[in-house]
PDB file of N, CA and C in Angstrom:
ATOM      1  N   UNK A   1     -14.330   0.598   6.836  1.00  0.00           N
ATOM      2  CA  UNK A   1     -13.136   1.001   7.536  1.00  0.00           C
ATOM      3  C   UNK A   1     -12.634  -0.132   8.439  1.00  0.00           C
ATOM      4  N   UNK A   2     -14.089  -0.777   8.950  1.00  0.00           N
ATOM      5  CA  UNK A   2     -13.168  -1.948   9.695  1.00  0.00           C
ATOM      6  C   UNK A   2     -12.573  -2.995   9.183  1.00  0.00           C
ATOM      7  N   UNK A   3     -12.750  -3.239   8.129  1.00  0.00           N
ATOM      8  CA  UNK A   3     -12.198  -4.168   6.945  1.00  0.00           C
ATOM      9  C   UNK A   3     -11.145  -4.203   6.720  1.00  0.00           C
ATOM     10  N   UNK A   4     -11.072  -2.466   6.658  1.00  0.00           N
ATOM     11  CA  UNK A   4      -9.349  -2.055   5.919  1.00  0.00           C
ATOM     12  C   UNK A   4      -8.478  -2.177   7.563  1.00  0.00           C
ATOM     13  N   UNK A   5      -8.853  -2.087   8.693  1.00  0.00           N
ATOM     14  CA  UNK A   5      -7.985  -2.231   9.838  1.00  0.00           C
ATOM     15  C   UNK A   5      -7.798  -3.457   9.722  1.00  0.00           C
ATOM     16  N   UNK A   6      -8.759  -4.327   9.895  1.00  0.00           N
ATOM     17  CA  UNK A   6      -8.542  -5.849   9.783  1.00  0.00           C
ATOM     18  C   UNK A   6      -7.477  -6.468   9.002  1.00  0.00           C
ATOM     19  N   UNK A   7      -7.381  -6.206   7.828  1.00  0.00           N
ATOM     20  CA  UNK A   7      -6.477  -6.354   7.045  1.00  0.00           C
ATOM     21  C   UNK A   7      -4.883  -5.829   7.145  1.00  0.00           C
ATOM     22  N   UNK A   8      -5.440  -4.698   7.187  1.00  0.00           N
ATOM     23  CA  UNK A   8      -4.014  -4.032   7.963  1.00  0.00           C
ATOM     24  C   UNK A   8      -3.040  -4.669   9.034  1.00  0.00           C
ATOM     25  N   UNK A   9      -3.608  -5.357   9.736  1.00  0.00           N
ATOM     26  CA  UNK A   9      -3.657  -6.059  11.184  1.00  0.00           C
ATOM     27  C   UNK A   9      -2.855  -7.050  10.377  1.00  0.00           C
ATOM     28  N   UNK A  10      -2.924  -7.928   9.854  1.00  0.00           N
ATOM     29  CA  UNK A  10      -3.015  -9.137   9.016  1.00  0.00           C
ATOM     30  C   UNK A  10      -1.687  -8.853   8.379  1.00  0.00           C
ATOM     31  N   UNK A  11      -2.100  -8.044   7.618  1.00  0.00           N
ATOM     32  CA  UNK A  11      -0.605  -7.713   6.622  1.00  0.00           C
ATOM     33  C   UNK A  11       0.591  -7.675   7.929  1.00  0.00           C
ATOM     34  N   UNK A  12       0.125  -6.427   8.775  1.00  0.00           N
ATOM     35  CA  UNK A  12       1.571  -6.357   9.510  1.00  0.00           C
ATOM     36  C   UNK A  12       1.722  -7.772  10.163  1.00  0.00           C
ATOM     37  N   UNK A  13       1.038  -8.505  10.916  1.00  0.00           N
ATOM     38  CA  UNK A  13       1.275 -10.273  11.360  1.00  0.00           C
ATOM     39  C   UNK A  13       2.250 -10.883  10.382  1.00  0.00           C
ATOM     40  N   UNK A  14       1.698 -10.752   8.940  1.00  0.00           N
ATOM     41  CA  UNK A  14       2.316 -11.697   8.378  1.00  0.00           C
ATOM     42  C   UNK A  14       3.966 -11.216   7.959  1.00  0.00           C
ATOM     43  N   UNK A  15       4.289  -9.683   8.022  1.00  0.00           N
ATOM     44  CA  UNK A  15       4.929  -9.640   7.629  1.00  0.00           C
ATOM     45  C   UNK A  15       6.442  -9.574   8.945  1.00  0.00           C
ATOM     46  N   UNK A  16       5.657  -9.586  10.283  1.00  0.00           N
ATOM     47  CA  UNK A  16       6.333 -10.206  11.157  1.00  0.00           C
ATOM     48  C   UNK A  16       6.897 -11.207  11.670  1.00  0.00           C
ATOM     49  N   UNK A  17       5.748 -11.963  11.565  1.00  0.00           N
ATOM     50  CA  UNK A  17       5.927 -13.572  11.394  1.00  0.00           C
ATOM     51  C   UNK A  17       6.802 -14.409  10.397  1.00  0.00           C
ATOM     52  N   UNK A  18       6.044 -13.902   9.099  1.00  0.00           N
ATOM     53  CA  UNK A  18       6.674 -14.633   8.183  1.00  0.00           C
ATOM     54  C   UNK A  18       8.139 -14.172   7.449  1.00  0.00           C
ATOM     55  N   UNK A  19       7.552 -12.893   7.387  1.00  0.00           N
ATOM     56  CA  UNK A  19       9.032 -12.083   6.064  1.00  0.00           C
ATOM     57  C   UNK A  19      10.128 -12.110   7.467  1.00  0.00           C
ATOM     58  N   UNK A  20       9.848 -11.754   8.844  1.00  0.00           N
ATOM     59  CA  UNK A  20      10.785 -11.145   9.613  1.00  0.00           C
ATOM     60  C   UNK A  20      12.480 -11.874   9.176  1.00  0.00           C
ATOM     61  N   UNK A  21      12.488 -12.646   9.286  1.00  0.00           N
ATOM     62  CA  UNK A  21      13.976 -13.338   9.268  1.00  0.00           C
ATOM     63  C   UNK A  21      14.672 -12.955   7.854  1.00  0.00           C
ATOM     64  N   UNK A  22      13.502 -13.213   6.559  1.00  0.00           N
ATOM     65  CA  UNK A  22      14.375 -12.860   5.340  1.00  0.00           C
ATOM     66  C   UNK A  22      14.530 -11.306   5.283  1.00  0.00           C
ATOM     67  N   UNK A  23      14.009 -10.155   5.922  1.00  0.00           N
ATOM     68  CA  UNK A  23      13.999  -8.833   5.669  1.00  0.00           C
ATOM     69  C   UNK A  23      15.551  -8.766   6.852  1.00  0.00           C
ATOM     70  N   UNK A  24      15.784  -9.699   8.185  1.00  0.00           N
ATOM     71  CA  UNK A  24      16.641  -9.010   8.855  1.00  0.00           C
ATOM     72  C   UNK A  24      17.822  -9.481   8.140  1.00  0.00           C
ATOM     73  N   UNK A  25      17.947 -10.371   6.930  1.00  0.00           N
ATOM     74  CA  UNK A  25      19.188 -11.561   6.569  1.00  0.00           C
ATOM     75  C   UNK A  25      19.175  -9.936   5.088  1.00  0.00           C
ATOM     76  N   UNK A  26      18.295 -10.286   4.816  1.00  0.00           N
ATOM     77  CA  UNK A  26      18.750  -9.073   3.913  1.00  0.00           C
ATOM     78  C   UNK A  26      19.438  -7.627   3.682  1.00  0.00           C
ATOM     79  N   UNK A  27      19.050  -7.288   5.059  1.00  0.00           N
ATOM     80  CA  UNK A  27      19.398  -6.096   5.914  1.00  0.00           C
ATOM     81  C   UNK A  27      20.968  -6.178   6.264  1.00  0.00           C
ATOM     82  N   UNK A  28      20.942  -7.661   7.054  1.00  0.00           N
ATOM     83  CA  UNK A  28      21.864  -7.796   7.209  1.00  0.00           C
ATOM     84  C   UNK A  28      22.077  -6.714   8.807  1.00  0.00           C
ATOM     85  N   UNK A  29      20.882  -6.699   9.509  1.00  0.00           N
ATOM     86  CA  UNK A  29      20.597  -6.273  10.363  1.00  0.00           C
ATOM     87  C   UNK A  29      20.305  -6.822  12.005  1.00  0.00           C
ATOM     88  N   UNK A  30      20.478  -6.123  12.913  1.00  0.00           N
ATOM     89  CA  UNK A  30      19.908  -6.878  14.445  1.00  0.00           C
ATOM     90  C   UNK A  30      18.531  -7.246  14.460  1.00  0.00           C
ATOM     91  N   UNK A  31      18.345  -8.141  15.704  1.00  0.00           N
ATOM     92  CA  UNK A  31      16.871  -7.658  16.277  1.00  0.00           C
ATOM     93  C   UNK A  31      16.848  -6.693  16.324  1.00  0.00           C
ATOM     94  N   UNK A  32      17.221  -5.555  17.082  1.00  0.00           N
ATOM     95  CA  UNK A  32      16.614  -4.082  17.629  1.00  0.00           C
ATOM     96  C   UNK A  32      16.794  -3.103  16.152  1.00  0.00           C
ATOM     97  N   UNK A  33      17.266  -3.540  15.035  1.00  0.00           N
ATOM     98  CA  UNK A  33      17.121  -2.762  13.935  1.00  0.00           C
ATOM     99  C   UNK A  33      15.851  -3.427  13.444  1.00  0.00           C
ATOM    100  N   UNK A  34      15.729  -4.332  13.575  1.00  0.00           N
ATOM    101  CA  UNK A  34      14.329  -4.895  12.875  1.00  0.00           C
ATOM    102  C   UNK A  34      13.088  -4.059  13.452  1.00  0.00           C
ATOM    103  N   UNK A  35      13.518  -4.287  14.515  1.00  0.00           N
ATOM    104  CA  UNK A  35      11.574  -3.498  15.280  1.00  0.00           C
ATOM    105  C   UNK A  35      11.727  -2.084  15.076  1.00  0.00           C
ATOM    106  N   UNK A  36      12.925  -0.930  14.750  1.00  0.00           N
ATOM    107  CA  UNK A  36      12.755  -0.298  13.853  1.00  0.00           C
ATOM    108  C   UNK A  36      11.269  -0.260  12.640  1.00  0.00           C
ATOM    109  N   UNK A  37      12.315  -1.019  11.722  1.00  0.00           N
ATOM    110  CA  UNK A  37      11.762  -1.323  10.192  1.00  0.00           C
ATOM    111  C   UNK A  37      10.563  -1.729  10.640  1.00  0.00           C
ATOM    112  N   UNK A  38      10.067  -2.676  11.892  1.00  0.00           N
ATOM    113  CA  UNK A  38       8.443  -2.933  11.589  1.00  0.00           C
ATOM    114  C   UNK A  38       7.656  -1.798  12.377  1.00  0.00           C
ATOM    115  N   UNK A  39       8.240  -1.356  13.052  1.00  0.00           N
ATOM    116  CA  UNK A  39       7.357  -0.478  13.734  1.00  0.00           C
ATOM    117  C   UNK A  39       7.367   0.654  12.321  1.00  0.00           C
ATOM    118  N   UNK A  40       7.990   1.232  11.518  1.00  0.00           N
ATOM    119  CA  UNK A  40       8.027   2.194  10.591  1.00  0.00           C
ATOM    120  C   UNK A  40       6.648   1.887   9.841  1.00  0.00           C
ATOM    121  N   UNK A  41       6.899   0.096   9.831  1.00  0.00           N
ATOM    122  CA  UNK A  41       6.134  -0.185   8.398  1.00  0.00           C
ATOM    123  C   UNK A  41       4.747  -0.377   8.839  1.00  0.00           C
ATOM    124  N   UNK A  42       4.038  -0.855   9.933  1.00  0.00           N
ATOM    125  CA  UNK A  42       3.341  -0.459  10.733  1.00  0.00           C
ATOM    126  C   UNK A  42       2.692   0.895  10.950  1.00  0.00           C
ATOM    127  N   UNK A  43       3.507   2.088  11.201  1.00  0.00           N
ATOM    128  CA  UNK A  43       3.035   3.412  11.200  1.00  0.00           C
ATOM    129  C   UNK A  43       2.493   3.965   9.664  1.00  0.00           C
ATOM    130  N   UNK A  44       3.373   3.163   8.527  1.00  0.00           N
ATOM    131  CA  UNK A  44       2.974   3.145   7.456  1.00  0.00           C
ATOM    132  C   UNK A  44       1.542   2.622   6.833  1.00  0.00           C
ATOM    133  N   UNK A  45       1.806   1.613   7.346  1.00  0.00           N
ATOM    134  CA  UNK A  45       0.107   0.957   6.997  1.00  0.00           C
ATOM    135  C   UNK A  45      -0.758   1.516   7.664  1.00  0.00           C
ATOM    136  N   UNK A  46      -1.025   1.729   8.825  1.00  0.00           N
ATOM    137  CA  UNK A  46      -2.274   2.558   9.721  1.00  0.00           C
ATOM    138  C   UNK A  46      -2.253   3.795   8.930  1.00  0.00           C
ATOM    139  N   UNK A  47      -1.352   4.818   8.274  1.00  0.00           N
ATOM    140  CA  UNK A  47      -1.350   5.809   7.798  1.00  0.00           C
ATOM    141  C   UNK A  47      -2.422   5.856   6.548  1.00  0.00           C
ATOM    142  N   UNK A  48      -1.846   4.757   5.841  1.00  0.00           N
ATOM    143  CA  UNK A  48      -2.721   4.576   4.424  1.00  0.00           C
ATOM    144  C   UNK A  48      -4.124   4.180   4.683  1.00  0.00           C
ATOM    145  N   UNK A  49      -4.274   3.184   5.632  1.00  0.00           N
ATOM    146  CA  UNK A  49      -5.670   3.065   5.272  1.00  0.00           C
ATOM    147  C   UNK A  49      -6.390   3.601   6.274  1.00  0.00           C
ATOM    148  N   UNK A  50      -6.362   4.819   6.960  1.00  0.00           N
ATOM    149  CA  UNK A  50      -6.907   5.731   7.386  1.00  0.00           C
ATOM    150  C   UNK A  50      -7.278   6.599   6.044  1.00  0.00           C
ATOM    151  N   UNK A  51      -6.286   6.848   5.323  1.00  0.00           N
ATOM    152  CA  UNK A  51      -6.511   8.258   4.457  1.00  0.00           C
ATOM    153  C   UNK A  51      -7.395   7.674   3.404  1.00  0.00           C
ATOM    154  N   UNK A  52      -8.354   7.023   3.021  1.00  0.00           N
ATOM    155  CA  UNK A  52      -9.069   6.807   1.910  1.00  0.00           C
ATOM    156  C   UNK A  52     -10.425   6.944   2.580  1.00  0.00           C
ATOM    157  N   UNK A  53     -10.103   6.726   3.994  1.00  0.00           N
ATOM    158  CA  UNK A  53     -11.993   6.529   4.866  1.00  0.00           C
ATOM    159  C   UNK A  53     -11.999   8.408   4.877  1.00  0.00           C
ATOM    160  N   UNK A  54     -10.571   9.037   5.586  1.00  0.00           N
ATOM    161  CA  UNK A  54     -10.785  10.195   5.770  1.00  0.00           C
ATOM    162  C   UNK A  54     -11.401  11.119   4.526  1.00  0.00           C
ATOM    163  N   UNK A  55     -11.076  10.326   3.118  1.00  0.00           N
ATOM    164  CA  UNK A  55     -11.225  11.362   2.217  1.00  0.00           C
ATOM    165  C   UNK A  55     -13.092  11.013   1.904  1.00  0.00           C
ATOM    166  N   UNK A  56     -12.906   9.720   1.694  1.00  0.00           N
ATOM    167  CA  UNK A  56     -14.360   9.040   2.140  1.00  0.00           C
ATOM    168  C   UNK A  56     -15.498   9.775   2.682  1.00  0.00           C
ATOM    169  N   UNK A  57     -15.179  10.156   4.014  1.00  0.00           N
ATOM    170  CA  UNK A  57     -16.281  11.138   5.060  1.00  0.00           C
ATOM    171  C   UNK A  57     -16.229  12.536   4.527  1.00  0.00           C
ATOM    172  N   UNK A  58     -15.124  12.968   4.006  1.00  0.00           N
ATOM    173  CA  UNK A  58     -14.939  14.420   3.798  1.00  0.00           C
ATOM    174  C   UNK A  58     -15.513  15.143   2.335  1.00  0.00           C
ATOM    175  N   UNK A  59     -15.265  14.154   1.113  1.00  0.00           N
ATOM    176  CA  UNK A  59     -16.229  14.109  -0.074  1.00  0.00           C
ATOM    177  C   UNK A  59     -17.195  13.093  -0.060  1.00  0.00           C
ATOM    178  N   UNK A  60     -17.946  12.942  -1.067  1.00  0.00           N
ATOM    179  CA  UNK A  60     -18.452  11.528  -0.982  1.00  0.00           C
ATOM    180  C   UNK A  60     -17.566  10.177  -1.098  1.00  0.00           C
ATOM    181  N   UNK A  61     -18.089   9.126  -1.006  1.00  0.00           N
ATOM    182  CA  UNK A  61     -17.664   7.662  -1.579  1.00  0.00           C
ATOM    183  C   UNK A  61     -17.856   7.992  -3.205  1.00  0.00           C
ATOM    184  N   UNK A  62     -19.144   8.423  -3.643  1.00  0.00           N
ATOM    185  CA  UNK A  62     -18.912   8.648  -5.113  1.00  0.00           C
ATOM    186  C   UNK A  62     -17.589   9.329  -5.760  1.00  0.00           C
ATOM    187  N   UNK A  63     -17.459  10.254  -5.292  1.00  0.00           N
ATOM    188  CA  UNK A  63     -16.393  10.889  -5.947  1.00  0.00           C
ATOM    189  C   UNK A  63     -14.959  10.564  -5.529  1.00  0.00           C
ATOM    190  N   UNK A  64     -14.928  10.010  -4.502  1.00  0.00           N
ATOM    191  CA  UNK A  64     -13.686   9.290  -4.414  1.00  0.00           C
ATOM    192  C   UNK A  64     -13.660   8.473  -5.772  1.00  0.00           C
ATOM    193  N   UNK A  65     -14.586   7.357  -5.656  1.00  0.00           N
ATOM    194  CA  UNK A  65     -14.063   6.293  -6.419  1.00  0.00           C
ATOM    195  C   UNK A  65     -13.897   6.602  -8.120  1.00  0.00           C
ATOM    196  N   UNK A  66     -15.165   7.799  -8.436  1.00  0.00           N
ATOM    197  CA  UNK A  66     -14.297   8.005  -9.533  1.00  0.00           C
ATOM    198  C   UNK A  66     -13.522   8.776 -10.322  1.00  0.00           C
ATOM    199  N   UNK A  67     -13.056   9.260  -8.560  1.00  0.00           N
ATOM    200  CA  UNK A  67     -11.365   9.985  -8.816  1.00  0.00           C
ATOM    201  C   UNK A  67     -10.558   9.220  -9.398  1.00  0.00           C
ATOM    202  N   UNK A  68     -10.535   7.763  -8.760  1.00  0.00           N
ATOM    203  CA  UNK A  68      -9.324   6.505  -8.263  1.00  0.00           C
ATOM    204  C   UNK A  68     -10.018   5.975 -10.229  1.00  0.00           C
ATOM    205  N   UNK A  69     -11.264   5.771 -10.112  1.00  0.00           N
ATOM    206  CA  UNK A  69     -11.572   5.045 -11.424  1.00  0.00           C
ATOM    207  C   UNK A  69     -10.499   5.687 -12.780  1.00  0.00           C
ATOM    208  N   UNK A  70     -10.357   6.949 -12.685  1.00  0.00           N
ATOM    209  CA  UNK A  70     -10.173   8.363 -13.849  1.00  0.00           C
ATOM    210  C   UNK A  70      -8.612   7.887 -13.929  1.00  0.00           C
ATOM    211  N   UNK A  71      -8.455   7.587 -12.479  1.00  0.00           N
ATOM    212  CA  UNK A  71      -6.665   7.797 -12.291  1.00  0.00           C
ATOM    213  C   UNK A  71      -6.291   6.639 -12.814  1.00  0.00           C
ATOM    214  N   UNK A  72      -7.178   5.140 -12.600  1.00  0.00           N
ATOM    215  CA  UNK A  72      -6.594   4.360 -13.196  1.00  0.00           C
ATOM    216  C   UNK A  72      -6.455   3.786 -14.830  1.00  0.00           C
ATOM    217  N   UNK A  73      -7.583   4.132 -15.172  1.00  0.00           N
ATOM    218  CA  UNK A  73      -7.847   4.479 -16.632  1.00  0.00           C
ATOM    219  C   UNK A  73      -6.540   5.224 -17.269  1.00  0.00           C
ATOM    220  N   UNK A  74      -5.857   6.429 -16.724  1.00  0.00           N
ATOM    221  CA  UNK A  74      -5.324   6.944 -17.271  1.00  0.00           C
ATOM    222  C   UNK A  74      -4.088   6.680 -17.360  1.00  0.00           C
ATOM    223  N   UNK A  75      -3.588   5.723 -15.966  1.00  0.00           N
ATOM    224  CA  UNK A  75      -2.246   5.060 -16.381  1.00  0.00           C
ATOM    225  C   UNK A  75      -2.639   3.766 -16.948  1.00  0.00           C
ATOM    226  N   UNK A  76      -3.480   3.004 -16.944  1.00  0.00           N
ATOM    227  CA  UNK A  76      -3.559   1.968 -18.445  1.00  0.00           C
ATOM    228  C   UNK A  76      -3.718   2.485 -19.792  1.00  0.00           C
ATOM    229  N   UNK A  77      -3.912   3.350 -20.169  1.00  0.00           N
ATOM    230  CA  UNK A  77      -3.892   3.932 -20.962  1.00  0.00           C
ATOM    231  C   UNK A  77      -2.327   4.493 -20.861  1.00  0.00           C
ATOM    232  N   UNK A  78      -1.709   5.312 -20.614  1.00  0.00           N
ATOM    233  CA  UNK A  78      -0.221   5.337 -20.526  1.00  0.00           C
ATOM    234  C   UNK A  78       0.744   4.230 -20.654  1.00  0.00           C
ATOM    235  N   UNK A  79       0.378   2.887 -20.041  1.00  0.00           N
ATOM    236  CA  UNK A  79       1.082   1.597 -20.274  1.00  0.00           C
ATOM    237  C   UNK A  79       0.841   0.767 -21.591  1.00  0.00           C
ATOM    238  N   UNK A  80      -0.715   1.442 -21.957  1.00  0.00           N
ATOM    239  CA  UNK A  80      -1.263   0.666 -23.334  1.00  0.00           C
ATOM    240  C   UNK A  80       0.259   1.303 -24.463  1.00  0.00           C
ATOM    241  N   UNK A  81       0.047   2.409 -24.190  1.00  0.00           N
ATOM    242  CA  UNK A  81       0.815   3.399 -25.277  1.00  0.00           C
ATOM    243  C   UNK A  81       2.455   3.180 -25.479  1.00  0.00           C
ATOM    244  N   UNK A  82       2.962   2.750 -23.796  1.00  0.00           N
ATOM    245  CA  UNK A  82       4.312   2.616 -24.335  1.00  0.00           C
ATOM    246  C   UNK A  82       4.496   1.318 -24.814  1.00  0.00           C
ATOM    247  N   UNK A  83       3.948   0.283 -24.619  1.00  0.00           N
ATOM    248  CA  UNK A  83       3.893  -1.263 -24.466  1.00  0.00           C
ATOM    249  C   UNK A  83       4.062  -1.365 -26.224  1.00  0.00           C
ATOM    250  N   UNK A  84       2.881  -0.063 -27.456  1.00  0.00           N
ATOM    251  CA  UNK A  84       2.874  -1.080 -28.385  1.00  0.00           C
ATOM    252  C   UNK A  84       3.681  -0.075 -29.332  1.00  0.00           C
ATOM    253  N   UNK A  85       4.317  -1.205 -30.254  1.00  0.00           N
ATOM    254  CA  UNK A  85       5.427  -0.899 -31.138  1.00  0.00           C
ATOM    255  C   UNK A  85       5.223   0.407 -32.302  1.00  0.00           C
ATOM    256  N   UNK A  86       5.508   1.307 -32.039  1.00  0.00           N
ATOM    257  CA  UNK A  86       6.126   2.823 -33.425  1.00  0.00           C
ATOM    258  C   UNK A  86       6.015   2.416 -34.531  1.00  0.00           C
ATOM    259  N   UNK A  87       5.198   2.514 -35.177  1.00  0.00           N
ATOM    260  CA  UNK A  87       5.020   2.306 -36.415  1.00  0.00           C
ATOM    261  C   UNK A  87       6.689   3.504 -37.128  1.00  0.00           C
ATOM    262  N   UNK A  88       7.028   2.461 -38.262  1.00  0.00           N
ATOM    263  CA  UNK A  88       8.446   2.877 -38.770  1.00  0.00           C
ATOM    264  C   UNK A  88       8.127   4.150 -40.187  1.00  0.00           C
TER     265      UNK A  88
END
C-alpha cells in the first residue's frame, strides 16, 4: 500500500509539474481553473489506489488477483477475436 501512495504522489508531481502548462493551453483555461482539474485528478488517484488495498484486506490477496487475472484473460481474448480476419 505504501508503494501504491508513493507512486501516486509521483504521478500527481509529475503531472503538475510537467503536463501543467500543456493541459491549461489545451483547456484553454486559467490558473484557478487548473487547480480545479488537479485537485479533481488528485482526489481521483488517492481514490483508486486505496480501493485495491481495501478489497485486498476485505477478501484475500489471492482472490483478488485472480479476479483481475480472469478479467484480463478475458478481454485478450475479446481483442484476440476481433483483431483476426472472418473467414469468407
Amino acid at each position: 500500500m505504501v508503494t501504491g501512495l508513493f507512486m501516486a504522489i509521483m504521478d500527481v508531481q509529475i503531472v503538475n509539474t510537467l503536463a501543467d502548462p500543456q493541459i491549461q493551453g489545451g483547456l484553454s483555461a486559467s490558473a484557478d481553473e487548473i487547480a480545479w482539474v488537479q485537485t479533481a485528478y488528485l482526489i481521483a488517484a488517492v481514490v483508486m489506489v486505496r480501493r485495491p488495498g481495501t478489497l485486498s484486506r476485505l477478501l484475500s490477496t489471492r482472490i483478488l488477483l485472480r479476479h483481475r487475472d480472469a478479467r484480463l484473460h478475458r478481454r485478450q481474448s475479446a481483442v484476440r477475436s476481433v483483431d483476426q480476419p472472418r473467414p469468407r
